[in-house]
N, C-alpha and C. Protein backbone atom coordinates (compact mmCIF):
# COMPACT_ATOMS: atom_id res chain seq x y z
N UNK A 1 -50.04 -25.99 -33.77
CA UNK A 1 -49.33 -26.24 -35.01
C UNK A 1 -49.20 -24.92 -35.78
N UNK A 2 -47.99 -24.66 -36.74
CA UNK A 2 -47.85 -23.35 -37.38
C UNK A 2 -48.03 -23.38 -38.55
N UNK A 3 -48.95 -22.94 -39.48
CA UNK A 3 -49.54 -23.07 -40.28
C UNK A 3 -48.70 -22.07 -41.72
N UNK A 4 -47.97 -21.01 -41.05
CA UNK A 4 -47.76 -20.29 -41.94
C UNK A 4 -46.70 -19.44 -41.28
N UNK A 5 -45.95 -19.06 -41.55
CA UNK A 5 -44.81 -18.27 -42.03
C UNK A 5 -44.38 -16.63 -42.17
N UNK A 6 -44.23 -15.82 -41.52
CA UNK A 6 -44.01 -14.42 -42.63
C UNK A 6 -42.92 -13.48 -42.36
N UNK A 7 -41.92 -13.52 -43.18
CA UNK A 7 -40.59 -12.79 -43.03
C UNK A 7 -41.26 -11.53 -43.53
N UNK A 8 -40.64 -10.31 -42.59
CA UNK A 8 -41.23 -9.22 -41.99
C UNK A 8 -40.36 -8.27 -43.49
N UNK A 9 -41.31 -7.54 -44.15
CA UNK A 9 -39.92 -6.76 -45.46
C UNK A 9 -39.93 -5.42 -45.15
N UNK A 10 -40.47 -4.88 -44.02
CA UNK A 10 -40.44 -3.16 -44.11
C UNK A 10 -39.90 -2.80 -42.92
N UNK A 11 -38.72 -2.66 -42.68
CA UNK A 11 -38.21 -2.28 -41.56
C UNK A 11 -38.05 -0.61 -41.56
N UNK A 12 -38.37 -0.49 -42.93
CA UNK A 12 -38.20 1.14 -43.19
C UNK A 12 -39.36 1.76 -42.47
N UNK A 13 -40.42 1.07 -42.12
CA UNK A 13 -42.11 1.82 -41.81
C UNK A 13 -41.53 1.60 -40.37
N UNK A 14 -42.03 3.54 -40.26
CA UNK A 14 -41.56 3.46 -39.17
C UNK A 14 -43.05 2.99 -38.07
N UNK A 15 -43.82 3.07 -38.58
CA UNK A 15 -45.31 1.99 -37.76
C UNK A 15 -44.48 0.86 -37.32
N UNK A 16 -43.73 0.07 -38.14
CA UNK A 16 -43.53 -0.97 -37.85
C UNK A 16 -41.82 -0.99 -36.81
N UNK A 17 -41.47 -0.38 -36.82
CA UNK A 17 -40.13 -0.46 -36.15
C UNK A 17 -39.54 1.14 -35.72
N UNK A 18 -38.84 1.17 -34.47
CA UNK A 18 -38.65 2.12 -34.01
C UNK A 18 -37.28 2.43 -34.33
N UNK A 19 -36.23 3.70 -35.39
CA UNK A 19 -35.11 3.58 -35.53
C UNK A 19 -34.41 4.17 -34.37
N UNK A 20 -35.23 5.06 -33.71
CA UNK A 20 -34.65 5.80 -32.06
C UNK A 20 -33.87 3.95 -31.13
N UNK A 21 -34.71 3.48 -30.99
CA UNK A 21 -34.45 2.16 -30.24
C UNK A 21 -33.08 1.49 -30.68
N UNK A 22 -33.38 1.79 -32.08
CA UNK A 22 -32.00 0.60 -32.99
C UNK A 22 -31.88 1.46 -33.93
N UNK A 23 -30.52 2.25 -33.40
CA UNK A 23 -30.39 3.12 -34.70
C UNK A 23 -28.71 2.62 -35.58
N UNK A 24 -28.45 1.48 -35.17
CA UNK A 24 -27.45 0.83 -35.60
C UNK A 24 -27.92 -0.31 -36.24
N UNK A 25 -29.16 -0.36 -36.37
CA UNK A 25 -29.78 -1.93 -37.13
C UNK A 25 -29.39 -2.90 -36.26
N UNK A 26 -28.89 -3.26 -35.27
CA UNK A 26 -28.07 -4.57 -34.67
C UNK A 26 -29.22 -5.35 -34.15
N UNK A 27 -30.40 -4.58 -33.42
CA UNK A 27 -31.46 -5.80 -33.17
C UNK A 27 -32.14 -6.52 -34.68
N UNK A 28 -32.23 -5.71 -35.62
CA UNK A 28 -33.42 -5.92 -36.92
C UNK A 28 -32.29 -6.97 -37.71
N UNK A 29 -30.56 -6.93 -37.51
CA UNK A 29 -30.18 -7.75 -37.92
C UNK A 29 -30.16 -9.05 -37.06
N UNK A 30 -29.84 -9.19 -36.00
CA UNK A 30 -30.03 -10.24 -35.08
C UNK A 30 -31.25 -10.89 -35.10
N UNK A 31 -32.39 -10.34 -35.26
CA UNK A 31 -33.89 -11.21 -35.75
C UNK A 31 -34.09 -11.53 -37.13
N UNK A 32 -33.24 -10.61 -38.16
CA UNK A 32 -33.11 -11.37 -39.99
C UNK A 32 -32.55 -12.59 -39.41
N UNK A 33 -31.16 -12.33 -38.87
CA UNK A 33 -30.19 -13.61 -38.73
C UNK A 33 -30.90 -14.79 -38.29
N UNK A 34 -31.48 -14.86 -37.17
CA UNK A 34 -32.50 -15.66 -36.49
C UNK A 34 -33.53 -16.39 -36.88
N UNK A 35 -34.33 -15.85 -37.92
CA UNK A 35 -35.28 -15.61 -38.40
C UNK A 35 -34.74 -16.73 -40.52
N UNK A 36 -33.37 -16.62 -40.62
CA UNK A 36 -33.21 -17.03 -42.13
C UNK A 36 -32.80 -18.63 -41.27
């Protein structure tokens, strides 16, 4: 069961996301999209 929830807000850290990989945003928008 899922108890909890958490829309991700720092796509800017780059710890958290690689802009080399997606430097057009198209995956980080395709998982917002997904994800709302």
């Amino acid at each position: 069961m899922i108890e909890a929830v958490m829309i991700w807000n720092e796509p800017n850290n780059k710890s958290h996301w690689d802009f080399e990989i997606d430097p057009e945003w198209r995956i980080f928008a395709d998982m917002a999209i997904a994800a709302a």
